[in-house]
C-alpha atoms as a PDB file:
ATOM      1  CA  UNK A   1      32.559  -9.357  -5.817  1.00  0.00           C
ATOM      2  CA  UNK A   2      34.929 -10.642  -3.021  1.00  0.00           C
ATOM      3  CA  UNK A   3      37.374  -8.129  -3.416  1.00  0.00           C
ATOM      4  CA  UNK A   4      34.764  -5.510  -3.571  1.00  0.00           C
ATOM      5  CA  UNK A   5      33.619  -6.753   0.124  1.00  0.00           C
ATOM      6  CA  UNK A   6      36.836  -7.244   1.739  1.00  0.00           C
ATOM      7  CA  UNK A   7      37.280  -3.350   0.566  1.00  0.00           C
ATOM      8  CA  UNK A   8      34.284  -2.011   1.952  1.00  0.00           C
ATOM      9  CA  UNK A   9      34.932  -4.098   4.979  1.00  0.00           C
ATOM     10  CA  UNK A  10      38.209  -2.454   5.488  1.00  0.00           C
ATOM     11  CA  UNK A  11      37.216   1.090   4.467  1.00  0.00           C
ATOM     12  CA  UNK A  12      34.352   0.638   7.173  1.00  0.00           C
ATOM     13  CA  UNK A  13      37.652  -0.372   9.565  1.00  0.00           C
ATOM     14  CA  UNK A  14      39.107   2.520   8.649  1.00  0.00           C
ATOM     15  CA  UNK A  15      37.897   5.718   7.196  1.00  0.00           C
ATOM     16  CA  UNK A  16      34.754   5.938   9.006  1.00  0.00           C
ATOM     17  CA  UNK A  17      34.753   7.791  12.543  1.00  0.00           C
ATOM     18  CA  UNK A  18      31.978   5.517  14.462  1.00  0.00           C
ATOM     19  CA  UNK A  19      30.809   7.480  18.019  1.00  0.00           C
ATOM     20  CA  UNK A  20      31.802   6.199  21.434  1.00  0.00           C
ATOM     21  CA  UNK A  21      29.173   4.621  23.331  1.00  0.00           C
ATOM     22  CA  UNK A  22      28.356   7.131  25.421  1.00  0.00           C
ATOM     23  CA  UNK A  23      27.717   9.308  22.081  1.00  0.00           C
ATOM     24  CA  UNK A  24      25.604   6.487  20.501  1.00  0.00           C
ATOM     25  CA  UNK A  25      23.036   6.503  23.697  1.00  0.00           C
ATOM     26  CA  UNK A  26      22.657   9.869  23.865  1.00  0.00           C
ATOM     27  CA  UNK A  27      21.281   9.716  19.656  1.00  0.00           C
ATOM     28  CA  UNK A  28      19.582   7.214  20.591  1.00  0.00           C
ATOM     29  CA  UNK A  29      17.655   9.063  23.267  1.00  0.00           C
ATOM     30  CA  UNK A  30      17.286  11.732  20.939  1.00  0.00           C
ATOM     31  CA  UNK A  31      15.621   9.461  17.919  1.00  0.00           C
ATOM     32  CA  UNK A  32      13.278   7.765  20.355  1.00  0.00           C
ATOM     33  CA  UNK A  33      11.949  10.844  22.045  1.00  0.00           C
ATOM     34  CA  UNK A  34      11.430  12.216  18.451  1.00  0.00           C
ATOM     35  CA  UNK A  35      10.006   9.132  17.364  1.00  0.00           C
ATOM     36  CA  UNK A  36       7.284   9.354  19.758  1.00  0.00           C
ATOM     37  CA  UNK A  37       6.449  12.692  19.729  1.00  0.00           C
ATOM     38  CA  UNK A  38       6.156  12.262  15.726  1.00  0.00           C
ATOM     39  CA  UNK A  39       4.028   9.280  16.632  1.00  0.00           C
ATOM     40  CA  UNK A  40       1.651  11.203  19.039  1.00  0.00           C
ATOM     41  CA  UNK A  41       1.751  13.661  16.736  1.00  0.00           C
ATOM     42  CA  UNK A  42       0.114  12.163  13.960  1.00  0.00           C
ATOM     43  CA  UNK A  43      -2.030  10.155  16.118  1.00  0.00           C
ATOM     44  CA  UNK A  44      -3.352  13.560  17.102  1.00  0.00           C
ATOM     45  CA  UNK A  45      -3.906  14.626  13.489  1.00  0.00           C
ATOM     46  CA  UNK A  46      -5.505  11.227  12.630  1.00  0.00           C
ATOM     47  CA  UNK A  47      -8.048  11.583  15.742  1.00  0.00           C
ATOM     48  CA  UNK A  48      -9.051  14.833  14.557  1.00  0.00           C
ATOM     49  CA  UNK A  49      -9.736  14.497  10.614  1.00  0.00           C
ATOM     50  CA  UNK A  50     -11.664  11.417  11.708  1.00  0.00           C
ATOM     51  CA  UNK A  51     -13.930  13.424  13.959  1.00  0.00           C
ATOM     52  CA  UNK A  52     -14.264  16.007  11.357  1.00  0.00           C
ATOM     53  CA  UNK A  53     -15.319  13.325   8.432  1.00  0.00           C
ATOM     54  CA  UNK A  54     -17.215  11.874  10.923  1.00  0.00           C
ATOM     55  CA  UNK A  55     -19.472  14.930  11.882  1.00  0.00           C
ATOM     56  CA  UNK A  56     -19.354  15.567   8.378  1.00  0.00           C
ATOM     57  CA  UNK A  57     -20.866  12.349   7.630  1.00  0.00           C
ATOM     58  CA  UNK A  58     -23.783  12.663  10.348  1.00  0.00           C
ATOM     59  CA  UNK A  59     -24.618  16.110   9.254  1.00  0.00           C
ATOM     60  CA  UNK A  60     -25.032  15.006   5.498  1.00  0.00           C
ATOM     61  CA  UNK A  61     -27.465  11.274   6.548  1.00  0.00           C
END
């Protein structure tokens, strides 16, 4: 188990290409702005199916 880490510790060193900073806030600009439009988004949806039951509801009582 301890030689296992120390290898994925060093692979991580290694073999992985990690994005300069600059790279890594731009993503993250990306991944928020998606983020909330997704969020708006659904809140959107949401507010609309729950006036449709709604006026569903009233029409049927």
């Amino acid at each position: 188990m301890v030689n296992y880490i120390k290898e994925s510790f060093e692979e991580l060193r290694t073999n992985v290409t990690w994005p300069s900073w600059a790279e890594g806030q731009n993503l993250m600009v990306v991944v928020a702005v998606f983020s909330i439009l997704f969020s708006l988004t659904i809140w959107g949806i949401d507010t609309v199916f729950s006036k449709v039951i709604s006026f569903y509801f009233s029409l049927i009582s």
